[in-house]
Protein backbone atom coordinates (compact mmCIF):
# COMPACT_ATOMS: atom_id res chain seq x y z
CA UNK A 1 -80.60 23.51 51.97
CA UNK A 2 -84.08 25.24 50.78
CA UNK A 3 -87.22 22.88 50.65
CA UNK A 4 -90.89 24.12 49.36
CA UNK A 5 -94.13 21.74 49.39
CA UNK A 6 -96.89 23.04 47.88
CA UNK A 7 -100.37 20.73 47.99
CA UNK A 8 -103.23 22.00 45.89
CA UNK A 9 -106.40 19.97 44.27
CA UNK A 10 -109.61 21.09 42.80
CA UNK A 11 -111.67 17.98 42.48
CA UNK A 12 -114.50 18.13 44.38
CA UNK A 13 -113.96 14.33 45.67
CA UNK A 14 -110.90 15.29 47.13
CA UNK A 15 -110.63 18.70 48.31
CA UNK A 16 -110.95 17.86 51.89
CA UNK A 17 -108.08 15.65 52.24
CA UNK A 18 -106.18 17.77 49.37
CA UNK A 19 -106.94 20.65 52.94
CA UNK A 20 -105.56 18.55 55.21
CA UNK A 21 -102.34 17.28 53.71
CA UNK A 22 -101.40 21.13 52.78
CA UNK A 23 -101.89 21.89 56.64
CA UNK A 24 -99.76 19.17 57.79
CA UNK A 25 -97.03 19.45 55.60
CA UNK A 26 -96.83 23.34 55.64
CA UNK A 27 -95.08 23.04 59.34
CA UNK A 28 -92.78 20.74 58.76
CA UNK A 29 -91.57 21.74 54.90
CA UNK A 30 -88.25 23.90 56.38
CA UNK A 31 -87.45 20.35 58.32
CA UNK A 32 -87.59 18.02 55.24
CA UNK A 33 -85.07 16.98 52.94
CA UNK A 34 -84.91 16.39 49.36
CA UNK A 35 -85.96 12.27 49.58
CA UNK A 36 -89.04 13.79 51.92
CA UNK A 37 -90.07 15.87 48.89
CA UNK A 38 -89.96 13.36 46.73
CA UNK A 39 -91.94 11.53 48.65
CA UNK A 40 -94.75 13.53 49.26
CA UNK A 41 -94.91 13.88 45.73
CA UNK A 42 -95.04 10.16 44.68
CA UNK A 43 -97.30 8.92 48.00
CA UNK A 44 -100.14 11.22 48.13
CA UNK A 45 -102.78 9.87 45.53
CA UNK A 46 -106.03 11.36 44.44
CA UNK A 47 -106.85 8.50 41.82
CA UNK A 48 -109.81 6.58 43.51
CA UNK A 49 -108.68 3.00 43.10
CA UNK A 50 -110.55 0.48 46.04
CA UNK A 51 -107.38 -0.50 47.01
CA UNK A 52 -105.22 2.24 49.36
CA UNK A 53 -102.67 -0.71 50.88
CA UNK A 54 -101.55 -1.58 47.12
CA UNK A 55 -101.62 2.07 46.19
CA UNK A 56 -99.56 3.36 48.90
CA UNK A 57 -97.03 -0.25 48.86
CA UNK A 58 -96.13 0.96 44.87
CA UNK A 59 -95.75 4.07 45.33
CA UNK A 60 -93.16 3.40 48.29
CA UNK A 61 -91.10 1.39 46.07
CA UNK A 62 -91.32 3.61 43.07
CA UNK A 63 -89.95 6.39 45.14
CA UNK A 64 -87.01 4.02 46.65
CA UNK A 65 -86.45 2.88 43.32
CA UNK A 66 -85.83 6.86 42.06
CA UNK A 67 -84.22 7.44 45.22
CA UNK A 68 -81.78 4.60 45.01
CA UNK A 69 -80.93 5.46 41.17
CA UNK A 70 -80.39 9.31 42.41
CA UNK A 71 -78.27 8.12 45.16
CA UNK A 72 -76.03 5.16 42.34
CA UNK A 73 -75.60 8.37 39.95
CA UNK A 74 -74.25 11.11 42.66
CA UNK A 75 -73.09 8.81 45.28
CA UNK A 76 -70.95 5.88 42.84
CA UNK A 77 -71.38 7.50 39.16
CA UNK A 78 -67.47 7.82 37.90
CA UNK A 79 -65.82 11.15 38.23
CA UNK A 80 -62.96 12.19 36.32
CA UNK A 81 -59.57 9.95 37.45
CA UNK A 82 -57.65 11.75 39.87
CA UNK A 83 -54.60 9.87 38.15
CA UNK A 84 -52.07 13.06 36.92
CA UNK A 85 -51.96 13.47 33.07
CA UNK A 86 -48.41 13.56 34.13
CA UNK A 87 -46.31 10.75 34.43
CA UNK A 88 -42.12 10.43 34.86
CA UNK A 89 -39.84 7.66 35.24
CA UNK A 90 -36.29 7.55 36.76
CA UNK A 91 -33.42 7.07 33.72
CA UNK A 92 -30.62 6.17 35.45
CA UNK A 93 -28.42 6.73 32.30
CA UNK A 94 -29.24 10.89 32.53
CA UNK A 95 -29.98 10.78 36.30
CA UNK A 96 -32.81 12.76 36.28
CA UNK A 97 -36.68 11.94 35.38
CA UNK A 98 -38.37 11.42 32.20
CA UNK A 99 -41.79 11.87 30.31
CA UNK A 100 -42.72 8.33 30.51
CA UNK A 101 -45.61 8.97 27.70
CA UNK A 102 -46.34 11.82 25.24
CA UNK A 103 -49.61 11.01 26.33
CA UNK A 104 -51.85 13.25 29.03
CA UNK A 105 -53.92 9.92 29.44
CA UNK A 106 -57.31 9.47 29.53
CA UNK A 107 -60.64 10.69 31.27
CA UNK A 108 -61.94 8.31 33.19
CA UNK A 109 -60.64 4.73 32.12
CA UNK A 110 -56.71 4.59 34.27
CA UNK A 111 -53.44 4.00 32.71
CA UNK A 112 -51.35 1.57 34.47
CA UNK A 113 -48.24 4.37 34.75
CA UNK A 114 -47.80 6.19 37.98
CA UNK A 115 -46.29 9.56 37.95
CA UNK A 116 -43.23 8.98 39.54
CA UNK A 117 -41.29 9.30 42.99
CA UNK A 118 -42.19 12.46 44.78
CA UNK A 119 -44.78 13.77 42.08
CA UNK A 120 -47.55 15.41 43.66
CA UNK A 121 -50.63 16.92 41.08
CA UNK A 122 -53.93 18.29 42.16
CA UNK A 123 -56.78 19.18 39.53
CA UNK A 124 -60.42 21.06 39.92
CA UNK A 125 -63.11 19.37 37.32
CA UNK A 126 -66.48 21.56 36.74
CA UNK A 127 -69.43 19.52 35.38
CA UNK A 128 -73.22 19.93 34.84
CA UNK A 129 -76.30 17.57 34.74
CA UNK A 130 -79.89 17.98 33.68
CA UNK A 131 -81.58 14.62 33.80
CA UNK A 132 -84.11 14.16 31.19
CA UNK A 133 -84.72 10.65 31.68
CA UNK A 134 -85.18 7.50 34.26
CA UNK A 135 -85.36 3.95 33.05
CA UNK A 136 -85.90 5.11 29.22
CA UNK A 137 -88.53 7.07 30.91
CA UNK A 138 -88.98 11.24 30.18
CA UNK A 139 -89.19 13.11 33.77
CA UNK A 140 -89.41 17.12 32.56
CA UNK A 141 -92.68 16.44 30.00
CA UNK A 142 -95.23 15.48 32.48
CA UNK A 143 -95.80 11.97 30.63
CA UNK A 144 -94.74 9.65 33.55
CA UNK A 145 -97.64 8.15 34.69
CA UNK A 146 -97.42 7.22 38.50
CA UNK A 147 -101.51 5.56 38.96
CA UNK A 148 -104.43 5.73 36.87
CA UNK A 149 -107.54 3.72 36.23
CA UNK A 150 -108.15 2.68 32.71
CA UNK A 151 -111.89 0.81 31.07
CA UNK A 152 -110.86 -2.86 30.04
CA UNK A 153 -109.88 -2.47 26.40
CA UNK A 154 -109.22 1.49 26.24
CA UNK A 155 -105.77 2.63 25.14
CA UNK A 156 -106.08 5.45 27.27
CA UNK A 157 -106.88 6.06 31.15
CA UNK A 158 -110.05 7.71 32.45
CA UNK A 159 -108.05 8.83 35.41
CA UNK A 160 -104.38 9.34 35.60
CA UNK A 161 -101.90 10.91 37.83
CA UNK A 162 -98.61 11.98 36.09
CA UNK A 163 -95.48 13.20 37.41
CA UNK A 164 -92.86 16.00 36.74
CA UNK A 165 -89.19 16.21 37.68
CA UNK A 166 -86.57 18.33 37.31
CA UNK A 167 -83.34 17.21 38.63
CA UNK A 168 -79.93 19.03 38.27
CA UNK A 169 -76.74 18.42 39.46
CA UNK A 170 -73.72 21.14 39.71
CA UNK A 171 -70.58 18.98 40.97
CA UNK A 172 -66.99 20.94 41.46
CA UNK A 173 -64.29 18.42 42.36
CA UNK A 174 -61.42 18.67 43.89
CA UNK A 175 -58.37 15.88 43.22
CA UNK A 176 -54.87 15.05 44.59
CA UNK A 177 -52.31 12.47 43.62
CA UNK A 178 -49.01 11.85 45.00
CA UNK A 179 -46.31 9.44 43.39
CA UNK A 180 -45.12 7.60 46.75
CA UNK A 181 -42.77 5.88 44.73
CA UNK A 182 -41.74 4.88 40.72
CA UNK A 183 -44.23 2.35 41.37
CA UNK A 184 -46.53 3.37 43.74
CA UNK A 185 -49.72 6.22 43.81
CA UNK A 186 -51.90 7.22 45.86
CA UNK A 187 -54.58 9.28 45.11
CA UNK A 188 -58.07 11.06 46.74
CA UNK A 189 -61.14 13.15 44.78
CA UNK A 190 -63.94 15.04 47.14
CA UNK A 191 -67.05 16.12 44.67
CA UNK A 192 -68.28 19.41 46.24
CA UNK A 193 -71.99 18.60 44.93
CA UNK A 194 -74.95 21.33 44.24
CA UNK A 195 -78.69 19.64 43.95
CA UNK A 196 -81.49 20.99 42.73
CA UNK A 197 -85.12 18.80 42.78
CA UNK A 198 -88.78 20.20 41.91
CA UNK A 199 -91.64 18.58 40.82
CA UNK A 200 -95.46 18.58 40.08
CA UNK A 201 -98.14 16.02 40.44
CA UNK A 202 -101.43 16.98 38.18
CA UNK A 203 -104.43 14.47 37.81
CA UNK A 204 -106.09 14.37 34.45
CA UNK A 205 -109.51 13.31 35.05
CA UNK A 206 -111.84 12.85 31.71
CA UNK A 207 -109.39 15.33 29.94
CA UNK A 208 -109.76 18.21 32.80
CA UNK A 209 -106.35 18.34 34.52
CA UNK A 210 -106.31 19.13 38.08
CA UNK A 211 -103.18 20.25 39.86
CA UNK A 212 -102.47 18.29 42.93
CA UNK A 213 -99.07 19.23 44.61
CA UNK A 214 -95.61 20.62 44.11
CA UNK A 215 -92.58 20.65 45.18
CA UNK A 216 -88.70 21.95 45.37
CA UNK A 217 -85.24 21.25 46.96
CA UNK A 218 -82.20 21.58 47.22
CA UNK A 219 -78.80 21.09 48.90
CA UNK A 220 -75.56 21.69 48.76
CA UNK A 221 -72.52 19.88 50.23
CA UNK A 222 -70.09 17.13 49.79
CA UNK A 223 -70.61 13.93 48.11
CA UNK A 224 -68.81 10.55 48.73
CA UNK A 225 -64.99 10.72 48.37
CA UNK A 226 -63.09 8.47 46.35
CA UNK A 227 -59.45 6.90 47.65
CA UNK A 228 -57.31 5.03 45.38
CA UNK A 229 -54.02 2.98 45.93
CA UNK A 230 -52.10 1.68 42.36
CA UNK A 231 -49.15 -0.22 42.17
CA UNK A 232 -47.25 -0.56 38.51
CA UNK A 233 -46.59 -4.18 38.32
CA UNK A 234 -44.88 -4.39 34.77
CA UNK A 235 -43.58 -1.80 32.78
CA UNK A 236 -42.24 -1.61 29.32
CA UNK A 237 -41.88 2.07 28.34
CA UNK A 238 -45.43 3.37 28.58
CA UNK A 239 -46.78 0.15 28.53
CA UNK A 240 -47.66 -2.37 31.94
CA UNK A 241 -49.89 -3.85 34.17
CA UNK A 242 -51.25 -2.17 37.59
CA UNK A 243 -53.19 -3.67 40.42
CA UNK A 244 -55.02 -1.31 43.17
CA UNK A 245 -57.87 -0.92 45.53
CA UNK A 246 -60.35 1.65 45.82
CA UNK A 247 -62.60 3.11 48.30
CA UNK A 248 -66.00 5.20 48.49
CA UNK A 249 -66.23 7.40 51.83
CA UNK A 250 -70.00 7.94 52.31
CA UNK A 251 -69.22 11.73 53.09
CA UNK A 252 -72.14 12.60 51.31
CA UNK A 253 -75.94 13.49 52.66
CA UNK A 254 -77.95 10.41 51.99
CA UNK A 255 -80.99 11.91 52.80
CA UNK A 256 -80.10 14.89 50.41
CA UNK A 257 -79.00 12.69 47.69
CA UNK A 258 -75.68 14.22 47.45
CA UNK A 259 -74.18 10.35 48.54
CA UNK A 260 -74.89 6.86 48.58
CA UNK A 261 -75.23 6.35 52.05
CA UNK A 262 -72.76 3.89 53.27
CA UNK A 263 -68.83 3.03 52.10
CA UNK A 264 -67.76 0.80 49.35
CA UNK A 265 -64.28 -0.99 48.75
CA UNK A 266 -63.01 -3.12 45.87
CA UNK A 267 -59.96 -4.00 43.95
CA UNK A 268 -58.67 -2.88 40.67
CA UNK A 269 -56.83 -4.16 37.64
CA UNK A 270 -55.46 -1.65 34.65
CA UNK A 271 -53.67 -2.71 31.63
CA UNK A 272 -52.28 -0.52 29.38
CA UNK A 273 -50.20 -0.69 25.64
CA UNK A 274 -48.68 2.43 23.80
CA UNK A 275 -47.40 2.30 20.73
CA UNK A 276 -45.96 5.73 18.99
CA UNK A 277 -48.61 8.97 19.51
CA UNK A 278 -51.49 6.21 19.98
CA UNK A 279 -52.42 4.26 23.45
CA UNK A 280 -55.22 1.49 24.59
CA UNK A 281 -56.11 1.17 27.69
CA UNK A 282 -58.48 -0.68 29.99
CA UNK A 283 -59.59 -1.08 33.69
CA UNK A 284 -61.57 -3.22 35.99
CA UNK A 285 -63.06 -2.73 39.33
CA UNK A 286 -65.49 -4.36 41.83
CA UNK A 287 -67.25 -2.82 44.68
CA UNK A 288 -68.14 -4.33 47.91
CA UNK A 289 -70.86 -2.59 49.42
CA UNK A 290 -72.50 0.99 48.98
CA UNK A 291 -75.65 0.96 47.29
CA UNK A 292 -75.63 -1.94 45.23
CA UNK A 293 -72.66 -4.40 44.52
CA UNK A 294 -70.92 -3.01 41.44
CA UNK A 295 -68.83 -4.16 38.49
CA UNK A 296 -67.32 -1.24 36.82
CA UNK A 297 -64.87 -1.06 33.42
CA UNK A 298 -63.62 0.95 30.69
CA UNK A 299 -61.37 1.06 27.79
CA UNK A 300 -59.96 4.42 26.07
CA UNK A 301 -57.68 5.17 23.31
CA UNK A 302 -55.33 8.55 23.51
CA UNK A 303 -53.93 9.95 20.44
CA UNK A 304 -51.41 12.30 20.61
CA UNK A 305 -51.87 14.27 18.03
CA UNK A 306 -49.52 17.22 19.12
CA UNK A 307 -46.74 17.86 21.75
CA UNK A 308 -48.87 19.62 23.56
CA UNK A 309 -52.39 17.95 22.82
CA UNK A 310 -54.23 14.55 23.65
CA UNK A 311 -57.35 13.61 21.85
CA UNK A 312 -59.54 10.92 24.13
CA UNK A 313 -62.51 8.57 23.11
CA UNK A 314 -63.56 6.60 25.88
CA UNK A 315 -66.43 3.25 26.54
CA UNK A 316 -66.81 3.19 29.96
CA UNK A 317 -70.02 0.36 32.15
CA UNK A 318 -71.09 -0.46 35.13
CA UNK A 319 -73.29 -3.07 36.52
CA UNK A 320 -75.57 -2.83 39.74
CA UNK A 321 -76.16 -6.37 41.11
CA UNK A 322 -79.82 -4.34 42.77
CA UNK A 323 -79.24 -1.33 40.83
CA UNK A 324 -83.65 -1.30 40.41
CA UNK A 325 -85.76 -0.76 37.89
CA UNK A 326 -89.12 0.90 37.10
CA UNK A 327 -92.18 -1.47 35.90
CA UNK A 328 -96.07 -1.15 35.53
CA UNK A 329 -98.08 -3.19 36.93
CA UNK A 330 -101.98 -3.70 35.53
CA UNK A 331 -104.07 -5.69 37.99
CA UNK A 332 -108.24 -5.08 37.82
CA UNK A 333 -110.11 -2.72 40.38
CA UNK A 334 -111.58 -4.49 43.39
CA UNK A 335 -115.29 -4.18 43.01
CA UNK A 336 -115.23 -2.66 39.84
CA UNK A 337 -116.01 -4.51 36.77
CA UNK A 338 -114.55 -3.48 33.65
CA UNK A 339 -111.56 -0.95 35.01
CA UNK A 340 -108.22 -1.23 35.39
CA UNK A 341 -105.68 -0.09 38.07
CA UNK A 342 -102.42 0.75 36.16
CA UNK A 343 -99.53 1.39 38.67
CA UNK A 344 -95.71 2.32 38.59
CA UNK A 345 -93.57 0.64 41.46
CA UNK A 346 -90.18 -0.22 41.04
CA UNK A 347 -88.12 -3.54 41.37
CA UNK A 348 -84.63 -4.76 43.36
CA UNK A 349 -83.36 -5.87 39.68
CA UNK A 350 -79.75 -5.47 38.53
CA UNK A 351 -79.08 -2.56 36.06
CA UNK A 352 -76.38 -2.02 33.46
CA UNK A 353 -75.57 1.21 32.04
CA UNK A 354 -72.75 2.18 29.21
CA UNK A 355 -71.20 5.84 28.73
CA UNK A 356 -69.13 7.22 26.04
CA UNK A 357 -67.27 9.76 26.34
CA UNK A 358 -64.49 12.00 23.78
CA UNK A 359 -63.01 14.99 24.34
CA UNK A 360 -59.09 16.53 24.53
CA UNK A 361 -56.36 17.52 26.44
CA UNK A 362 -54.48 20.36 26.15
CA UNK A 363 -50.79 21.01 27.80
CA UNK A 364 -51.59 25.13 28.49
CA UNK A 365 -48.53 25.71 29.47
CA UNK A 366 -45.26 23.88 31.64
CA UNK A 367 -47.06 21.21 33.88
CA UNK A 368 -50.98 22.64 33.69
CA UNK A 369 -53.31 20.98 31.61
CA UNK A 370 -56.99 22.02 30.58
CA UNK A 371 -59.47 19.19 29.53
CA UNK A 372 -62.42 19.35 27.92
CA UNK A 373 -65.07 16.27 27.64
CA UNK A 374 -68.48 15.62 26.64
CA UNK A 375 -70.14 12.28 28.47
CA UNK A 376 -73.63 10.67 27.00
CA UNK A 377 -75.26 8.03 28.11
CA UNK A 378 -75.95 5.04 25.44
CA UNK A 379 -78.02 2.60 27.58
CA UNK A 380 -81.33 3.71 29.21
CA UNK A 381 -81.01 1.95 32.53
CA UNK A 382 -81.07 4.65 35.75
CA UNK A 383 -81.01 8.37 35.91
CA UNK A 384 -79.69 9.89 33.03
CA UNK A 385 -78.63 13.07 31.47
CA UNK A 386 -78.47 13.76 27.52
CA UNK A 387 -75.19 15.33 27.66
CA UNK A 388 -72.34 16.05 30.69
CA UNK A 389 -70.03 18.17 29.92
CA UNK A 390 -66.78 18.93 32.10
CA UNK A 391 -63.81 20.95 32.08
CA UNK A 392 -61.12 20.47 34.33
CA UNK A 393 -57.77 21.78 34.98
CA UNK A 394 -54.64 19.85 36.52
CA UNK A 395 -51.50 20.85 37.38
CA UNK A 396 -48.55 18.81 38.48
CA UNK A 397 -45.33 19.73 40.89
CA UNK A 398 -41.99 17.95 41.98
CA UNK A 399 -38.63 17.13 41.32
């Protein structure tokens, strides 16, 4: 992990305490991680506004509030199914096993088929994130306005501190699944997780912009693991029903962002109905614990449009019971007539957020398969990128 504060300010008014904070923080900068950066960024203020307690109180919970949506996205955001695009079935008639589907199945949504007795797969996914937004919000065009103090009436602040973040994510994840049974799975998925954070603050004081700290991250390491049990509960040729459970492992640095912080558990429900080269098919979850409570579903359809290829178009939601949000808040200056104190701080509120997501699957060659998808956000709610794409390859073994 590499960390870098920076503290700088030119206004006369402050350039004592602007001293100060640089020599403290210069020390201890190799020590901090990347939730310390973004909090010197958010808590140190230069806007004058009579009231330090109610300053420093918002600025605290807009920084858990971009801290917990950082930790939702890499510590409980879905990764690609570890579920084998794959799947046999014994036929006692021929005594051997079968293709259960023409289908490679979908991304992210689960089909209730297992792969069969003594079918073990493994797959390696690649994906990329540059987050662009939070909360409808931009981050990367130095708009976000964290304090400023406005005249009663004016559109526009005197005084306003804005903030800048970049925020990208490199995750490499690794996948196995093993058919215990004709009815049974289990599988596991470890995201290998690359962070990157940096950041300005600038205060824009009567038009004159003034610098007023910076500062970089990042880490490296695992994120939370995921740990799945299905069991096929009725099957009629690629169609059934499946109940499971699933599990998040907080094996990921909290303090880094790279995981959520503490373990999750839930049970699962997947339906599924193929008819021909086309399939539908839904799943359900809910998660105990982690960050947030958490209702999670999707539904895909799979055409398969060749022998050897599956197209995919997937909806795919989740709810946050305390998922937070980000609000201003406009209250007047203490002992100032006429001016406003505008603030951002952030709330405990639930948050929903939908994804779609299309791409294909391609049978290279025997039992590997290469996928290609592109994910986009279409809700504001959280941390969000404008496009995620991922390739991943699988490959399945057995008898």
């Amino acid at each position: 992990m590499t960390v870098r504060v920076e503290q700088t300010n030119a206004r006369p008014r402050v350039l004592l305490a602007a001293v100060l904070l640089f020599a403290l923080a210069r020390p201890a900068a190799a020590q901090q991680s990347a939730s310390d950066v973004l909090s010197f960024l958010l808590i140190n203020k230069s806007v004058a506004t009579g009231d330090f307690t109610r300053d420093e109180q918002a600025a605290a919970a807009t920084r858990d509030a971009i801290a917990l949506f950082l930790r939702s996205e890499l510590g409980t955001v879905p990764i690609n199914s570890p579920d084998s695009g794959f799947t046999y079935r014994w036929d006692p008639a021929l005594g051997a096993s079968v293709r259960s589907s023409d289908s490679f199945g979908p991304f992210f949504t689960a089909r209730s088929l297992t792969s069969g007795r003594k079918r073990l797969s493994f797959s390696v996914s690649y994906s990329q994130a540059t987050f662009d937004n939070i909360g409808g919000r931009k981050l990367r065009d130095g708009s976000l306005v964290s304090i400023a103090s406005a005249l009663q009436g004016d559109a526009q602040p005197f005084d306003a501190e804005t903030l800048t973040l970049r925020i990208q994510t490199r995750t490499t994840t690794v996948a196995g699944h093993w058919g215990v049974t004709d009815r049974i799975d289990v599988a596991a998925a470890v995201p290998f997780v690359t962070l990157t954070l940096s950041g300005e603050r600038v205060d824009t004081y009567h038009g004159t912009s003034y610098p007023q700290a910076t500062g970089i991250a990042s880490a490296s390491g695992p994120g939370d693991a995921l740990v799945r049990v299905k069991y096929n509960v009725l099957r009629h040729g690629a169609s059934g029903l499946a109940v499971g459970a699933q599990s998040r492992l907080p094996t990921g640095d909290a303090d880094n962002f790279l995981g959520s912080g503490s373990a999750s558990f839930g049970p699962w429900f997947i339906a599924s109905l193929e008819r021909g080269r086309m399939g539908m098919h839904a799943d359900m979850s809910y998660a105990y614990g982690g960050v947030s409570r958490e209702f999670n579903y999707g539904g895909a359809v799979t055409i398969a449009s060749a022998a050897r290829l599956t197209i995919v178009g997937e909806i795919i939601g989740r709810h946050l019971s305390s998922g937070g949000q980000l609000i201003d808040t406009t209250e007047p200056r203490p002992g100032l007539v006429g001016v406003n104190t505008i603030r951002l701080t952030g709330t405990a509120q639930g948050a929903s957020r939908v994804l779609a997501v299309a791409g294909v699957r391609w049978n290279l060659a025997g039992r590997s398969l290469i996928s290609v998808s592109l994910l986009r956000p279409l809700t504001s709610a959280g941390l969000n990128a404008s496009w995620v794409p991922t390739v991943t390859f699988d490959y399945s073994m057995g008898r």
